[in-house]
Protein backbone atom coordinates (compact mmCIF):
# COMPACT_ATOMS: atom_id res chain seq x y z
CA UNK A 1 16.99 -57.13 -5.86
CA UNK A 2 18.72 -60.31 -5.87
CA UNK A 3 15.26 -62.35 -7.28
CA UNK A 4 14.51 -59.85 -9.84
CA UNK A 5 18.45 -60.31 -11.25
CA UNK A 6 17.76 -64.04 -10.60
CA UNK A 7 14.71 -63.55 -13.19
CA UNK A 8 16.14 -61.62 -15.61
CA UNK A 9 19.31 -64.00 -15.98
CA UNK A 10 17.05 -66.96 -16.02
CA UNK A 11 14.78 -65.02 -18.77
CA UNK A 12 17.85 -64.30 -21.10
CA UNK A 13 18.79 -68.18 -20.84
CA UNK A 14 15.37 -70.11 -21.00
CA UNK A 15 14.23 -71.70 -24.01
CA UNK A 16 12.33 -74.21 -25.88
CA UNK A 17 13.53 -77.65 -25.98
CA UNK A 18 13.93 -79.54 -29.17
CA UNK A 19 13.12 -83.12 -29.08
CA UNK A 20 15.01 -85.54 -30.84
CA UNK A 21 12.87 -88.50 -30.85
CA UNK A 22 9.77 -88.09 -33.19
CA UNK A 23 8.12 -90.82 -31.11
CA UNK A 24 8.19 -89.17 -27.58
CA UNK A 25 6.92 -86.05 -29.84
CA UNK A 26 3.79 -88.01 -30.63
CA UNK A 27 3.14 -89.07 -27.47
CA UNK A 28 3.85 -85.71 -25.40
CA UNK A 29 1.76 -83.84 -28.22
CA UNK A 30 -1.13 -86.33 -27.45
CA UNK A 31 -1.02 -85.88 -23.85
CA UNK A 32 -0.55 -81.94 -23.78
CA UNK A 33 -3.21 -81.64 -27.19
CA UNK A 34 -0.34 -80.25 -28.59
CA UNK A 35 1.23 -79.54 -32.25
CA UNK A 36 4.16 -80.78 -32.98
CA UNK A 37 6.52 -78.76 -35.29
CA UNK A 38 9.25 -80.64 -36.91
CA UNK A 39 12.50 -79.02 -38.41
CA UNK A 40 15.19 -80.69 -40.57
CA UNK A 41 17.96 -78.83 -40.33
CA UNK A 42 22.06 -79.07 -41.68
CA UNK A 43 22.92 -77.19 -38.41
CA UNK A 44 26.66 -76.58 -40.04
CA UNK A 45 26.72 -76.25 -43.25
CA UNK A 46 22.94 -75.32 -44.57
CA UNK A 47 23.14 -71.74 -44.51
CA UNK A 48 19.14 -71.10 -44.47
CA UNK A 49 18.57 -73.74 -41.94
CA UNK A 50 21.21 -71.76 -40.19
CA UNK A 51 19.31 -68.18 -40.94
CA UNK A 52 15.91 -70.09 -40.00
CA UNK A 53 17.13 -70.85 -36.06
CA UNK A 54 18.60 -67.62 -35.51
CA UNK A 55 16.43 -65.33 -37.53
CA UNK A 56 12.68 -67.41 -36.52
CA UNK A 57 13.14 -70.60 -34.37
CA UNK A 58 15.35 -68.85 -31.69
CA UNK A 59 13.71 -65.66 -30.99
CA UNK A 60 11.68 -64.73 -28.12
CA UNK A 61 8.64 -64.44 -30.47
CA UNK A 62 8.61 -68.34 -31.61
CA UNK A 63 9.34 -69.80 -28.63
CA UNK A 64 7.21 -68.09 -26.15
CA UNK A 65 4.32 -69.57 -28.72
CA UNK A 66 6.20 -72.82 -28.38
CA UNK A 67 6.17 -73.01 -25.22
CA UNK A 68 2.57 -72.96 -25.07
CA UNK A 69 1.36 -74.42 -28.10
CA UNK A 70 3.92 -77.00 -29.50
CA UNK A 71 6.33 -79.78 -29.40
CA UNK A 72 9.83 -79.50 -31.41
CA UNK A 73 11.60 -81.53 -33.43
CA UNK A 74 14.53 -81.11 -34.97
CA UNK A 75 15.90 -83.54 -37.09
CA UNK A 76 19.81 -82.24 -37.76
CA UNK A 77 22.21 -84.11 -40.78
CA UNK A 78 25.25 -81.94 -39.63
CA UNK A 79 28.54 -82.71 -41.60
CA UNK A 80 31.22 -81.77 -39.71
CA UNK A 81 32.94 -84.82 -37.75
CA UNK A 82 32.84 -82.64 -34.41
CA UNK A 83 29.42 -82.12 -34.92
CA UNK A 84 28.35 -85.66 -35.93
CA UNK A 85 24.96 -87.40 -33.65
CA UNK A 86 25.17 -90.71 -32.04
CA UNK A 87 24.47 -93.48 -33.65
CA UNK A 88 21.00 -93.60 -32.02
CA UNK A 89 19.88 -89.86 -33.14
CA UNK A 90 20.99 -90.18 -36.92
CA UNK A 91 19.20 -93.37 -37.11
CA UNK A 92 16.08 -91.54 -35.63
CA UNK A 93 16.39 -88.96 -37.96
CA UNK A 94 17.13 -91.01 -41.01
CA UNK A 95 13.51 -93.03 -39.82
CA UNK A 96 11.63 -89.65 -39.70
CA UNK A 97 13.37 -88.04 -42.83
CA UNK A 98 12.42 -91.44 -44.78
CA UNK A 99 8.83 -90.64 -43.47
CA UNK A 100 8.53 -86.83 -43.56
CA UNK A 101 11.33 -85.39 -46.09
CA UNK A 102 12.33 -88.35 -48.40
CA UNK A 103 13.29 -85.63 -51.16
CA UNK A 104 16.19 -84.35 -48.15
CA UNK A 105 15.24 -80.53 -48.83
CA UNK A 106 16.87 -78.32 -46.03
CA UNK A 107 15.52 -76.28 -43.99
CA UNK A 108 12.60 -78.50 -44.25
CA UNK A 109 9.72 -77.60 -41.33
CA UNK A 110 6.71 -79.59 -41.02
CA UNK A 111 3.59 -78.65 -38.18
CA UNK A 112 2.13 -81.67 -38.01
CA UNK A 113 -0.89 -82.44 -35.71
CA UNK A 114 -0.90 -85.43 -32.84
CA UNK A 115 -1.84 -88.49 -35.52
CA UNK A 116 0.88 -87.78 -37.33
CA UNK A 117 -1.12 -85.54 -40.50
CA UNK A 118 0.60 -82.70 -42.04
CA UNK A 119 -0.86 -79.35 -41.66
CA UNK A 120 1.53 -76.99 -43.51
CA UNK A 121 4.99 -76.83 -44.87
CA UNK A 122 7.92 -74.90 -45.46
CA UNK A 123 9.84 -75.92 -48.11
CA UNK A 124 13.25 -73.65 -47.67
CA UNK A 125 13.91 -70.69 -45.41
CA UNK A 126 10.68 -69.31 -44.45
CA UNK A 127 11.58 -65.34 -45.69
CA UNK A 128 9.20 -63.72 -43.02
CA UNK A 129 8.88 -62.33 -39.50
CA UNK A 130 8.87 -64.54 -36.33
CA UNK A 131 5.99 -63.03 -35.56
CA UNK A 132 4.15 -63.72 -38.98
CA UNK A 133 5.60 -67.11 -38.97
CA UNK A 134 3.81 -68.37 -35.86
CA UNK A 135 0.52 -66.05 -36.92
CA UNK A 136 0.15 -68.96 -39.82
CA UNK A 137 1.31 -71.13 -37.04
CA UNK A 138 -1.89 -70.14 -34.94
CA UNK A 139 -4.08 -69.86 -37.80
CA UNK A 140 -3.66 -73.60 -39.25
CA UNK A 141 -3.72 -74.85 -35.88
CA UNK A 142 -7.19 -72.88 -34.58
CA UNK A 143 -8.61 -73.55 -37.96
CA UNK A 144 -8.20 -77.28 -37.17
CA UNK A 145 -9.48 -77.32 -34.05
């Protein structure tokens, strides 16, 4: 009884994990023949980057497929001074902004294959289903293989 609570607490609690260095992205995704999905995000104040995480990049749906078939990225620009990144992470995600979303559109998500080419884009809140969101997800990416 005891593993089966254990497994259902750990269940409710695991999820993806978002990389924030676009460079370790590359490299895991080339190791594991992975995608790698990159968001750009205002995590507190961009109210459909805020509607994207909850409503598509949070749920069970997305990242079970994550799990399996990509590497995150998320490239936050939060506002609020108790929110602010080091240093180190906005200039990381100033480099990959300059390279990926010079035009600073948020929510901004990118799937991007291990060289670095873009597959598809979402340019704003993606207004679908988790699970029709990673269905084009799986489509682009069998397609290219």
């Amino acid at each position: 009884m005891k593993l089966l609570f254990i497994l259902f607490i750990t269940g409710l609690f695991s999820s993806v994990t978002w990389l924030g260095n676009f460079n370790d992205a590359t490299a895991e995704a080339a190791k594991t023949h992975k995608y790698i999905l990159v968001n750009f995000s205002g995590s507190d104040w961009c109210g459909p980057c805020i509607r994207e995480r909850k409503e598509i990049l949070e749920t069970a749906t997305f990242e079970n497929f994550a799990s399996d078939h990509l590497v995150l990225v998320r490239a936050d620009f939060p506002r609020q001074k108790k929110n602010l990144l080091s240093k180190e992470q906005t200039k990381l995600n100033e480099q990959l902004a300059d390279k990926y979303n010079p035009d600073g559109k948020f929510p901004y998500t990118l799937l991007i294959d291990e060289h670095g080419k873009v597959l598809k884009y979402w340019d704003g809140f993606p207004n679908e289903s988790p699970e029709k969101f990673v269905a084009q997800i799986n489509e682009i990416t069998n397609a290219a293989n």
